[in-house]
C-alpha atoms as a PDB file:
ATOM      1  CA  UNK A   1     -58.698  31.417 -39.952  1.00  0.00           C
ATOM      2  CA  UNK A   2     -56.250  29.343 -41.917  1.00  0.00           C
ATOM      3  CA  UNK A   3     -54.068  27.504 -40.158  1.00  0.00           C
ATOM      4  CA  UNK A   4     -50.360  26.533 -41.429  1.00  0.00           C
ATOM      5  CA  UNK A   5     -48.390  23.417 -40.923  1.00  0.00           C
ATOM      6  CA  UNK A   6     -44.846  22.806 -40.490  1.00  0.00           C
ATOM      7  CA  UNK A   7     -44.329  19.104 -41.755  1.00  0.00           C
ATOM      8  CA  UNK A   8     -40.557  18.740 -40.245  1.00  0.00           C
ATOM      9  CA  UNK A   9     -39.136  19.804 -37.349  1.00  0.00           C
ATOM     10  CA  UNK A  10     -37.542  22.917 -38.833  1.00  0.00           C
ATOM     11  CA  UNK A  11     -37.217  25.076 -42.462  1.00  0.00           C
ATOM     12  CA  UNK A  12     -35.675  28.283 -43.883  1.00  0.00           C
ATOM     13  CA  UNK A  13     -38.632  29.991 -46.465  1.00  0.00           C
ATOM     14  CA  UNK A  14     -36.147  32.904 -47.697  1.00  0.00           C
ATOM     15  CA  UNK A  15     -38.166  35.034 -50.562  1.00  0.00           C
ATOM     16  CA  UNK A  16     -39.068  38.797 -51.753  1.00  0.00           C
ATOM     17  CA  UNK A  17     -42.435  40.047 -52.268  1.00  0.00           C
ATOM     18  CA  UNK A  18     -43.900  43.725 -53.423  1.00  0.00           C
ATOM     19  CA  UNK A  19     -47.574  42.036 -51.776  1.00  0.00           C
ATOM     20  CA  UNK A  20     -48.400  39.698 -49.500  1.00  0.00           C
ATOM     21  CA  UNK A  21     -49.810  36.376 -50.621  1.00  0.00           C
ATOM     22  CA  UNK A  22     -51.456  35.375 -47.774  1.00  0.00           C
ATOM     23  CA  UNK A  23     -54.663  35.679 -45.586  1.00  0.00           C
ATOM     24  CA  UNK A  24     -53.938  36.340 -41.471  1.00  0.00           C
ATOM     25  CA  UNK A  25     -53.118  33.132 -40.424  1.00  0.00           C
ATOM     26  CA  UNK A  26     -52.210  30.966 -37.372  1.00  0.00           C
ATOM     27  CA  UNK A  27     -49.375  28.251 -37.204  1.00  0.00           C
ATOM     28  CA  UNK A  28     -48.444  24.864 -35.624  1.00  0.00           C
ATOM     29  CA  UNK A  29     -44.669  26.119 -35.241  1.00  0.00           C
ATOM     30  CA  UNK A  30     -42.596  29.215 -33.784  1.00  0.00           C
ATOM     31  CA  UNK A  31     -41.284  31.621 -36.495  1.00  0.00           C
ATOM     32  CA  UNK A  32     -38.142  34.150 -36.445  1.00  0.00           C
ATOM     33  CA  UNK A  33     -38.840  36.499 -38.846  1.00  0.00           C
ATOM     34  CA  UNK A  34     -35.990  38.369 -41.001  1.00  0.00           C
ATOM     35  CA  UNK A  35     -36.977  41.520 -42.429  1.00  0.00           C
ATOM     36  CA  UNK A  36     -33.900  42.265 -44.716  1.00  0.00           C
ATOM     37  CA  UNK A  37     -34.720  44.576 -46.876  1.00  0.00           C
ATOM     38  CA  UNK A  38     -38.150  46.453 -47.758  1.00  0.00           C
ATOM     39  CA  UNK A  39     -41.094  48.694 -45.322  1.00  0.00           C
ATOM     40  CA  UNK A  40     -44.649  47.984 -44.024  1.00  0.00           C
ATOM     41  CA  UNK A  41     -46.677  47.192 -41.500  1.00  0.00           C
ATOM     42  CA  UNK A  42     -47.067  44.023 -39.786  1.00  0.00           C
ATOM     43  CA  UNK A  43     -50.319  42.896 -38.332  1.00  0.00           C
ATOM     44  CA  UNK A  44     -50.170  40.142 -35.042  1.00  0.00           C
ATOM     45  CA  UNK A  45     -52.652  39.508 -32.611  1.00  0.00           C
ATOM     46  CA  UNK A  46     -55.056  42.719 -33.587  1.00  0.00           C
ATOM     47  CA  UNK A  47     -52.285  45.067 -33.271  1.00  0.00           C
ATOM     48  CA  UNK A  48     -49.818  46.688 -35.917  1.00  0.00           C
ATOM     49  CA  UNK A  49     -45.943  47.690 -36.496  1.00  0.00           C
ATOM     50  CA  UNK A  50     -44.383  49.241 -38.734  1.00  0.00           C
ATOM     51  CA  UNK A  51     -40.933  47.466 -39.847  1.00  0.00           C
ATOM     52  CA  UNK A  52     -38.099  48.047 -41.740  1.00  0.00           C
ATOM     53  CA  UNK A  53     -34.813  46.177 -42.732  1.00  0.00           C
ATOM     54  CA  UNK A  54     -33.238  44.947 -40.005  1.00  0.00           C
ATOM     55  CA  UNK A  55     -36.224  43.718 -37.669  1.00  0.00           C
ATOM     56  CA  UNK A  56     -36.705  41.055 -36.213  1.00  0.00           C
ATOM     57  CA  UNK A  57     -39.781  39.414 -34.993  1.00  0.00           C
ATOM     58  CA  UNK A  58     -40.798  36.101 -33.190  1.00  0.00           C
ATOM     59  CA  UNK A  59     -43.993  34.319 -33.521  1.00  0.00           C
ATOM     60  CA  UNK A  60     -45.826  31.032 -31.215  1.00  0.00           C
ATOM     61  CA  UNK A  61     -47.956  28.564 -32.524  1.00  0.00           C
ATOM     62  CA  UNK A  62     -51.272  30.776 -31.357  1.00  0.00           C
ATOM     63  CA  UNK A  63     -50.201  33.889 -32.578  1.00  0.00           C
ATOM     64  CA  UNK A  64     -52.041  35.117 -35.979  1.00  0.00           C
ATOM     65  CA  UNK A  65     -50.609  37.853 -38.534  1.00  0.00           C
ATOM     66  CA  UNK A  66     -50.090  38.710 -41.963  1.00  0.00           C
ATOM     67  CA  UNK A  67     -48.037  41.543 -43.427  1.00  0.00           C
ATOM     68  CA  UNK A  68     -49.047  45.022 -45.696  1.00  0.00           C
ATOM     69  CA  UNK A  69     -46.041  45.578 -47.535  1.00  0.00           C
ATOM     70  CA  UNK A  70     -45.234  49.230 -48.851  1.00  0.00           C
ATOM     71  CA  UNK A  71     -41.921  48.669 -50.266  1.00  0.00           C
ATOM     72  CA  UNK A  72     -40.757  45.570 -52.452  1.00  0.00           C
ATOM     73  CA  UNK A  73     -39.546  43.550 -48.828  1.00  0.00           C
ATOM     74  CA  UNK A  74     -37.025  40.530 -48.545  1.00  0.00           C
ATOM     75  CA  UNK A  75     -37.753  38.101 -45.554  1.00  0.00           C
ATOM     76  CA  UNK A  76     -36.007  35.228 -44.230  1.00  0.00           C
ATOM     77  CA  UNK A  77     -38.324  32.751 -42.318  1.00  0.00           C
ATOM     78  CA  UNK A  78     -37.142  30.433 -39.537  1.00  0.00           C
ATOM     79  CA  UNK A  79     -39.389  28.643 -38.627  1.00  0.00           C
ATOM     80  CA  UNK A  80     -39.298  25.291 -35.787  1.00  0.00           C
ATOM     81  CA  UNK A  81     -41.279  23.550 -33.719  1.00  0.00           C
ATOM     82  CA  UNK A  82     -39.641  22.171 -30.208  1.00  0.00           C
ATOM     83  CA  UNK A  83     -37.757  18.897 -31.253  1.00  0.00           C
ATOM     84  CA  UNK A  84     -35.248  21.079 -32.725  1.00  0.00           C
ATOM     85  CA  UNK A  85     -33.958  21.456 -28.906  1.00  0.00           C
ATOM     86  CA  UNK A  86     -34.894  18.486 -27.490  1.00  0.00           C
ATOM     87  CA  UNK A  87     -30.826  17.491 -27.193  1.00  0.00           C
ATOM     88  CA  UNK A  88     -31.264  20.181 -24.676  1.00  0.00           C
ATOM     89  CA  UNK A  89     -32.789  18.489 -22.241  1.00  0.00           C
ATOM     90  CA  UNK A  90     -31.385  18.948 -18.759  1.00  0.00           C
ATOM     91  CA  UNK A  91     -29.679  21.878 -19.130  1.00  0.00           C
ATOM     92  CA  UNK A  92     -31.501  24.069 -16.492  1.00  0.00           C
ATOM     93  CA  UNK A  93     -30.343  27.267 -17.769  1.00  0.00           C
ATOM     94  CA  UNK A  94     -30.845  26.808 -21.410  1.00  0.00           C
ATOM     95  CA  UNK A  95     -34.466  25.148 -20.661  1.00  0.00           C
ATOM     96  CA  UNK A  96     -35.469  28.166 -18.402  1.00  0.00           C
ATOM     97  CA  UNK A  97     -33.932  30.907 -21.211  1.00  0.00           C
ATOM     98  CA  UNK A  98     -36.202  29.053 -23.765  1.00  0.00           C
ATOM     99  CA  UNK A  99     -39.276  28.353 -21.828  1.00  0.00           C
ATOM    100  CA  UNK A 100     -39.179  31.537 -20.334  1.00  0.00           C
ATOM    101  CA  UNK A 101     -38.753  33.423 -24.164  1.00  0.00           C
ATOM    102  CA  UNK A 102     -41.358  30.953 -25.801  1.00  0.00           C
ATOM    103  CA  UNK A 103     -44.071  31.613 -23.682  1.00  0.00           C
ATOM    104  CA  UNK A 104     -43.663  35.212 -23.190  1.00  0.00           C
ATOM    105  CA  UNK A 105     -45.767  37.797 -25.087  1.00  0.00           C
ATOM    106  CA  UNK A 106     -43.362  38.844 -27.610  1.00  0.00           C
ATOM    107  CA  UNK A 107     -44.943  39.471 -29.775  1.00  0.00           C
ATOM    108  CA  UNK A 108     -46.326  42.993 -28.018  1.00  0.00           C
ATOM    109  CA  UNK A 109     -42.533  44.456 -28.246  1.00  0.00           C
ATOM    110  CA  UNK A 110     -42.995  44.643 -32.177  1.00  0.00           C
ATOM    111  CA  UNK A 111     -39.457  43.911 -33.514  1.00  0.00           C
ATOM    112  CA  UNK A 112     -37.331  42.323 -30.829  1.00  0.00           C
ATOM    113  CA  UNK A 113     -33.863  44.026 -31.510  1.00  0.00           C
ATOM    114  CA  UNK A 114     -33.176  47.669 -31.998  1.00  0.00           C
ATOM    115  CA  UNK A 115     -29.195  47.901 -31.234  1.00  0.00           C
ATOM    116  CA  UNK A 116     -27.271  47.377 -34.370  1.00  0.00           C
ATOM    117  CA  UNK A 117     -24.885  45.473 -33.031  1.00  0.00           C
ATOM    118  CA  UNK A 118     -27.285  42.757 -31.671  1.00  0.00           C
ATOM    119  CA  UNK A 119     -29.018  42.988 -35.597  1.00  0.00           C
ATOM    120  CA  UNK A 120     -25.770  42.447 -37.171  1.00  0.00           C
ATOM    121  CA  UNK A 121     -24.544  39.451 -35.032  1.00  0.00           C
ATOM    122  CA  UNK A 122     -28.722  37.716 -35.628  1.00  0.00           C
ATOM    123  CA  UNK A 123     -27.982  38.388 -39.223  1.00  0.00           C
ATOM    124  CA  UNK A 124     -24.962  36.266 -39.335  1.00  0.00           C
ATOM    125  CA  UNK A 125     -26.317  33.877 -37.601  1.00  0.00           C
ATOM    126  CA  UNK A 126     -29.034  33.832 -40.068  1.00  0.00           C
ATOM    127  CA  UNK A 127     -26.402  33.522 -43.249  1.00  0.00           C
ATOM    128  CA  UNK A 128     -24.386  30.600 -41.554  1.00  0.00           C
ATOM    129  CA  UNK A 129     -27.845  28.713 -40.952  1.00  0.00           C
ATOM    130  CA  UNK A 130     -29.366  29.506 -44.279  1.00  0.00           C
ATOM    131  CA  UNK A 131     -25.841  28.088 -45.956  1.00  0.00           C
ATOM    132  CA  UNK A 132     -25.880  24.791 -43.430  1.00  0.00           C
ATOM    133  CA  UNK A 133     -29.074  24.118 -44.253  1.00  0.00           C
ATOM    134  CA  UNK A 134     -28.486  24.243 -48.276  1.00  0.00           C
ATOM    135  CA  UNK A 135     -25.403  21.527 -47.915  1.00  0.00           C
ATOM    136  CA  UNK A 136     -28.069  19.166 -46.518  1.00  0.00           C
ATOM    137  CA  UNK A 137     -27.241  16.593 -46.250  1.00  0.00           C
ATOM    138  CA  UNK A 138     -23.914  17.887 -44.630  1.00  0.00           C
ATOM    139  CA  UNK A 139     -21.933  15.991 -42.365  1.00  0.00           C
ATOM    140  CA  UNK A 140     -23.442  17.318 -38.206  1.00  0.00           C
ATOM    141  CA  UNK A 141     -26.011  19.372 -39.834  1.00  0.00           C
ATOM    142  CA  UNK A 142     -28.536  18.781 -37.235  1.00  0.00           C
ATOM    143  CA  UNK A 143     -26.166  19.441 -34.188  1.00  0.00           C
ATOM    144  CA  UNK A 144     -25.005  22.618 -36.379  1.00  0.00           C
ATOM    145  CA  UNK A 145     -28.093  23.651 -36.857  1.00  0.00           C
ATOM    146  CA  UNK A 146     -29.833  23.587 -33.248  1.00  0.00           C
ATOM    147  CA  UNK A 147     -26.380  25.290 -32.106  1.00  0.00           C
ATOM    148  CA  UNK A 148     -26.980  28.574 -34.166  1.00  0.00           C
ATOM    149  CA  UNK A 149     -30.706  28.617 -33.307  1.00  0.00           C
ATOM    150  CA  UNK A 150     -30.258  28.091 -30.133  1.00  0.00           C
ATOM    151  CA  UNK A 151     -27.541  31.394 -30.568  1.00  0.00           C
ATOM    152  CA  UNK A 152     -30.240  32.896 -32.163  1.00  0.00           C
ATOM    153  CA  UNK A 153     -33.031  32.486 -29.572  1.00  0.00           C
ATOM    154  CA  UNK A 154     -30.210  33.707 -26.670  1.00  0.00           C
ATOM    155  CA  UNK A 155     -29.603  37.091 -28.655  1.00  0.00           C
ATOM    156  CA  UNK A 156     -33.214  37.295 -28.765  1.00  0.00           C
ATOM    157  CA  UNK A 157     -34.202  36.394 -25.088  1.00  0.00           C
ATOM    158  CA  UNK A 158     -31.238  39.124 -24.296  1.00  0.00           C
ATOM    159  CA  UNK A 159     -32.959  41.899 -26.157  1.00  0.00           C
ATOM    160  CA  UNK A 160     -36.563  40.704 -25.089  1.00  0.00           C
ATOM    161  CA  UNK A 161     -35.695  40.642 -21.351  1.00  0.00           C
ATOM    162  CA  UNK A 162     -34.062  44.150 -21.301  1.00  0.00           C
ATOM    163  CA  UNK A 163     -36.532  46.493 -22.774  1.00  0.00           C
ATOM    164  CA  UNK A 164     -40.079  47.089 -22.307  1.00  0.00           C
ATOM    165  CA  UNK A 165     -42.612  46.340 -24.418  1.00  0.00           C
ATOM    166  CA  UNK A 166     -42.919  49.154 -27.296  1.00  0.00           C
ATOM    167  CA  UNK A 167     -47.102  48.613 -26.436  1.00  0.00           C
ATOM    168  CA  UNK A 168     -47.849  46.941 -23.088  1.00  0.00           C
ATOM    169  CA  UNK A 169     -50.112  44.314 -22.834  1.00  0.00           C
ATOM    170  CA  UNK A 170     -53.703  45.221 -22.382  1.00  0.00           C
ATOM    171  CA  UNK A 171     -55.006  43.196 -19.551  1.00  0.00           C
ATOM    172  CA  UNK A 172     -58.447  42.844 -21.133  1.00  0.00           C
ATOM    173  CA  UNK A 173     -56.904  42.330 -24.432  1.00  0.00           C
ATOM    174  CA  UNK A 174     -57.115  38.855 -26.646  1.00  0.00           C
ATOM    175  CA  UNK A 175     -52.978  38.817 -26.011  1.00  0.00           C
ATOM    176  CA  UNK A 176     -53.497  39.085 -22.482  1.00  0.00           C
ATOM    177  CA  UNK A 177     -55.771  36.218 -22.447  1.00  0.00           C
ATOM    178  CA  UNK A 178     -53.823  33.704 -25.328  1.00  0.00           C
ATOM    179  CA  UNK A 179     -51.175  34.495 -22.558  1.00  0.00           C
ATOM    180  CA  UNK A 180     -52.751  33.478 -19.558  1.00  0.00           C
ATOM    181  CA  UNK A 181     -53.866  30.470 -21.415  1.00  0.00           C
ATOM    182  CA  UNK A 182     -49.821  29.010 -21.890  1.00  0.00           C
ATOM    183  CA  UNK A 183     -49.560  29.877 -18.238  1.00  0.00           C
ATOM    184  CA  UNK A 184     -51.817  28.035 -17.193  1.00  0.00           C
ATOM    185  CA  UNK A 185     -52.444  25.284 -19.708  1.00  0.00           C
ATOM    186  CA  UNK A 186     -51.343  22.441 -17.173  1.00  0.00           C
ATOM    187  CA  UNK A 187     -54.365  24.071 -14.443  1.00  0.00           C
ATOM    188  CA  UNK A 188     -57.471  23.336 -16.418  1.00  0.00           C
ATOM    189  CA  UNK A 189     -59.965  24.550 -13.952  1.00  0.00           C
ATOM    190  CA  UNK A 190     -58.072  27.832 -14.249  1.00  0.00           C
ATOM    191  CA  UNK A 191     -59.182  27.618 -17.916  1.00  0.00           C
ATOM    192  CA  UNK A 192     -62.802  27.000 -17.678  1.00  0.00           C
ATOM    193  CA  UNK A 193     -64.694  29.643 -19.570  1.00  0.00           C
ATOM    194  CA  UNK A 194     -66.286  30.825 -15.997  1.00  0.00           C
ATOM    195  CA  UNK A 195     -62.897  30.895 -14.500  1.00  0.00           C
ATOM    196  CA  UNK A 196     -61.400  32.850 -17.661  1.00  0.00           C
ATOM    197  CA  UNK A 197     -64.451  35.586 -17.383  1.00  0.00           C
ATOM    198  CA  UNK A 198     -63.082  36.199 -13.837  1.00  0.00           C
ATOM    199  CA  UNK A 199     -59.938  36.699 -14.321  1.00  0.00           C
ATOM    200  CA  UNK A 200     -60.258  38.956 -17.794  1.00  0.00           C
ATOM    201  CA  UNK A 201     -63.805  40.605 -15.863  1.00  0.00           C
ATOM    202  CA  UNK A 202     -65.998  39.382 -18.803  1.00  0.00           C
ATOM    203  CA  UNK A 203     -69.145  37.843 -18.558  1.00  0.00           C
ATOM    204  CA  UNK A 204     -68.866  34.016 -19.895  1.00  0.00           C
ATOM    205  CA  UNK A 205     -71.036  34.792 -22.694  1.00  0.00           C
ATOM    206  CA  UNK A 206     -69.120  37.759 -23.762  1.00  0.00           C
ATOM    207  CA  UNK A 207     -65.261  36.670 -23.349  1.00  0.00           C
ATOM    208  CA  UNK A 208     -66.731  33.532 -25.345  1.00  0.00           C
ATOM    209  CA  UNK A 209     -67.910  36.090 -28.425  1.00  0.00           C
ATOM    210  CA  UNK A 210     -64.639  38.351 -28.099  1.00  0.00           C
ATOM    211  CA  UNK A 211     -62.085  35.744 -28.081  1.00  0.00           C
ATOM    212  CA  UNK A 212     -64.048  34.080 -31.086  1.00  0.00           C
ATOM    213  CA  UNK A 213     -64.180  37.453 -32.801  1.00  0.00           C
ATOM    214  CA  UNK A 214     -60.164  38.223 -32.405  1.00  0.00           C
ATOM    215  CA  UNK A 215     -59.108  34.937 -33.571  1.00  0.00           C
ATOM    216  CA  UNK A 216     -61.139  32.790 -35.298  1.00  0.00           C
ATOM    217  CA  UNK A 217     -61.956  29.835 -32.898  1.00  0.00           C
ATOM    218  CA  UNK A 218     -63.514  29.707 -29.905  1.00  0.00           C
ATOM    219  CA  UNK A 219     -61.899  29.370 -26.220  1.00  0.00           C
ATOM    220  CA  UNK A 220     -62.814  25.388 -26.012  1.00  0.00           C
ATOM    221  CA  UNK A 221     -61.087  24.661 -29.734  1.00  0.00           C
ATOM    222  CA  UNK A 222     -58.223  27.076 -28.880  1.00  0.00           C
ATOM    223  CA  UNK A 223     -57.107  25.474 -25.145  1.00  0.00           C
ATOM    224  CA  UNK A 224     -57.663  22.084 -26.821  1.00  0.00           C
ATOM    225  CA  UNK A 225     -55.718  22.537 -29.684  1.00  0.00           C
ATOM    226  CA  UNK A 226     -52.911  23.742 -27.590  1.00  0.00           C
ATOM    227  CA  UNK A 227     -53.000  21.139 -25.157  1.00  0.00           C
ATOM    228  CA  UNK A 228     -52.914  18.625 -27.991  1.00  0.00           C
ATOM    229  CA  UNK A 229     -49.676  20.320 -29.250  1.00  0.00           C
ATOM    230  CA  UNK A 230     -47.888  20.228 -26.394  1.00  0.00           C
ATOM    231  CA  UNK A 231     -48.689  16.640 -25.711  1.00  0.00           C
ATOM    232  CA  UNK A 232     -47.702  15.677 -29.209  1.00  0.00           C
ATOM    233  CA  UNK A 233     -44.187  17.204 -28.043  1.00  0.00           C
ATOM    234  CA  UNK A 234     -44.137  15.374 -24.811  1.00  0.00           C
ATOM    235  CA  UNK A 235     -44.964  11.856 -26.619  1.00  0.00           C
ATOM    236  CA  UNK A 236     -42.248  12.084 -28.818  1.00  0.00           C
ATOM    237  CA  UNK A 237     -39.220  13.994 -27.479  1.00  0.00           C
ATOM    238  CA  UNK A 238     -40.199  12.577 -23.762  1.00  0.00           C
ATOM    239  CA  UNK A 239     -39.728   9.494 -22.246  1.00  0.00           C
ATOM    240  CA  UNK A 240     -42.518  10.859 -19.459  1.00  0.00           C
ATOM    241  CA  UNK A 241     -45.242   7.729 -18.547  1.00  0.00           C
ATOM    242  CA  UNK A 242     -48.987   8.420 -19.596  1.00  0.00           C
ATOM    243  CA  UNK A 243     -49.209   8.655 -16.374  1.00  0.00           C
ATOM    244  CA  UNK A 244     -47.377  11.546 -15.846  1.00  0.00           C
ATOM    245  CA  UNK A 245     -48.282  13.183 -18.118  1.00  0.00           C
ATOM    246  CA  UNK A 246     -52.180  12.690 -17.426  1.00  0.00           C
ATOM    247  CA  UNK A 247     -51.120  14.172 -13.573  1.00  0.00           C
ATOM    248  CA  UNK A 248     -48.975  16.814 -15.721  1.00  0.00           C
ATOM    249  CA  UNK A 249     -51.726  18.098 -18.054  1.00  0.00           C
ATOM    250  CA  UNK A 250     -54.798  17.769 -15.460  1.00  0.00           C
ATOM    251  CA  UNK A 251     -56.305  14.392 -16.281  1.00  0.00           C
ATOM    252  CA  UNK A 252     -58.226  12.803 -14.265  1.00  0.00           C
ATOM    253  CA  UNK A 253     -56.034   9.870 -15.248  1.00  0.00           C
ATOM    254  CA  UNK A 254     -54.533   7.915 -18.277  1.00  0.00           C
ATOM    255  CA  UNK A 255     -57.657   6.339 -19.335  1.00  0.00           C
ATOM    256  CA  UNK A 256     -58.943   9.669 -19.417  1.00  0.00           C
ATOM    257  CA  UNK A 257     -56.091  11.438 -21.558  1.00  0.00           C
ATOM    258  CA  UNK A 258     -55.689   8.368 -24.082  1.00  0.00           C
ATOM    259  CA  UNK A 259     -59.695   9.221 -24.578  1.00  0.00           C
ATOM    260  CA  UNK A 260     -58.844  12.620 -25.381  1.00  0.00           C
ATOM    261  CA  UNK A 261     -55.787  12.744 -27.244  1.00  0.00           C
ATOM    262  CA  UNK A 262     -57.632   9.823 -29.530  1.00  0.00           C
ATOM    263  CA  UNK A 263     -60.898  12.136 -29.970  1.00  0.00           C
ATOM    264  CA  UNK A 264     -58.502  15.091 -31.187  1.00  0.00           C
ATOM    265  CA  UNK A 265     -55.523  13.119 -33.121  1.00  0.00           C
ATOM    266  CA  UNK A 266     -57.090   9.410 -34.042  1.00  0.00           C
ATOM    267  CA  UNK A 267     -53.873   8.204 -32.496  1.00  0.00           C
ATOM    268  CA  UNK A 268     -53.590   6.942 -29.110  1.00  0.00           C
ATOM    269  CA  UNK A 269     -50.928   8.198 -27.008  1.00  0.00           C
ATOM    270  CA  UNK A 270     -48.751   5.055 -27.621  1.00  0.00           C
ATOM    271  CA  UNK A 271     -49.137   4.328 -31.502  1.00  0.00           C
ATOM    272  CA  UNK A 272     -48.609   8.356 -31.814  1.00  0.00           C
ATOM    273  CA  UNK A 273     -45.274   7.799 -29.464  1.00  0.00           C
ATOM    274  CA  UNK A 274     -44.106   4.760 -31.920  1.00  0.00           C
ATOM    275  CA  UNK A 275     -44.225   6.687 -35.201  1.00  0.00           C
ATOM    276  CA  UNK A 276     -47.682   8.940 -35.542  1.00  0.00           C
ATOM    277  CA  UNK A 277     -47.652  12.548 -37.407  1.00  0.00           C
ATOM    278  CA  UNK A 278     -49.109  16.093 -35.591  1.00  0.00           C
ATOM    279  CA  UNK A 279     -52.776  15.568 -36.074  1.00  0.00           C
ATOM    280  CA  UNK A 280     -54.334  16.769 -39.276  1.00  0.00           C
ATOM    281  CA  UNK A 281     -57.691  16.749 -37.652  1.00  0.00           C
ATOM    282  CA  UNK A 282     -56.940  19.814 -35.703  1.00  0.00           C
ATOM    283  CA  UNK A 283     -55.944  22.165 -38.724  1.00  0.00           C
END
């Protein structure tokens, strides 16, 4: 499954399209998706919506999709990875909002926002940002910037939080378990493939073959790849020791993490910290 890269720490893709270019794919970023104008179906994690103008839908890093479109459909694409909010940092209420909305399963709600209102305020939103970000390079663009996304993701943790999923999540489903998985990504013995059987009541060999089925990789590449991101994150918008960070993630200590983060990235920790790029090896 192709996998797409965001090379910067944030961009606007704003286009039309009567058919959709692209394969299902994965990312390396989060995503707020625009539909403006235009109908179809859209396809994430094995399951399908239909949308219209209006909706509004928001994407992780493990989450794959692609679009059918019926009707000639503009979209606006946000898309961001987490330095955009590291100037956030400390502020309990805003880090809880965001951690809580980034690692729930969103994506199961379809489009996030169904009151006008709410759609017309995200939509302004969307024109200011889309008009900051052509001035580049404007005088506080960055500050500006991370201000109205940061709006945005509130309007959208307010809508997620208040009403139920529009199809619940399947306990023995692949969302179910890519869920579990950000839960519990700092536990890895809750993430061994015998550990993940019991939880999901699969056999190992099976939940193995299913998860590699739904999404292209199997459970080992997938938890790896994710732990990798995250500690790519840590290293550079963190001032955390290796040491931490090895007791954070479940290493057995930092010997053992700069071993693994070198295997996956060709970086170690520290020359990644001082100026390395997300690793290429794991697209």
């Amino acid at each position: 499954m192709k996998r797409y890269i965001l090379y910067s720490a944030f961009s606007i893709y704003h286009f039309e399209a009567s058919t959709w270019a692209h394969a299902t794919h994965k990312h390396t970023y989060f995503e707020i998706i625009f539909v403006l104008r235009g109908h179809g179906n859209h396809h994430i994690n094995g399951s399908t919506y239909s949308y219209g103008a209006g909706d509004v839908f928001l994407l992780g890093p493990e989450d794959y999709h692609h679009f059918t479109i019926e009707g000639l459909t503009e979209f606006s694409f946000i898309r961001f990875n987490e330095s955009v909010q590291k100037h956030a940092q400390g502020e309990a209420t805003w880090q809880a909002v965001i951690t809580t909305l980034l690692t729930t399963s969103s994506q199961s709600r379809g489009s996030l926002v169904t009151d006008p209102l709410e759609k017309q305020k995200l939509n302004y939103l969307r024109e200011v940002l889309e008009a900051e970000n052509a001035r580049q390079p404007a005088h506080y663009f960055e500050p500006m910037r991370d201000s109205l996304l940061r709006s945005m993701l509130l309007i959208l943790a307010r809508n997620l939080f208040q009403h139920p999923p529009s199809s619940p999540v399947v306990r023995d489903s692949v969302e179910a378990i890519l869920l579990y998985i950000k839960q519990h990504i700092h536990q890895p013995a809750l993430l061994s493939i015998d550990s993940l059987a019991r939880v999901f009541h699969y056999s190992p060999a099976y939940i193995s073959l299913y998860f590699k089925k739904h999404t292209g990789e199997s459970l080992k590449q997938y938890i790896t790849r994710h732990k990798i991101k995250l500690l790519e994150a840590r290293l550079l918008y963190s001032s955390v020791s290796l040491a931490q960070l090895a007791d954070e993630f479940g290493y057995t200590d930092e010997s053992h993490l700069c071993k693994h983060f070198k295997k996956y990235t060709g970086y170690t920790p520290t020359s990644f910290r001082q100026g390395g790029e997300p690793a290429a090896a794991l697209v």
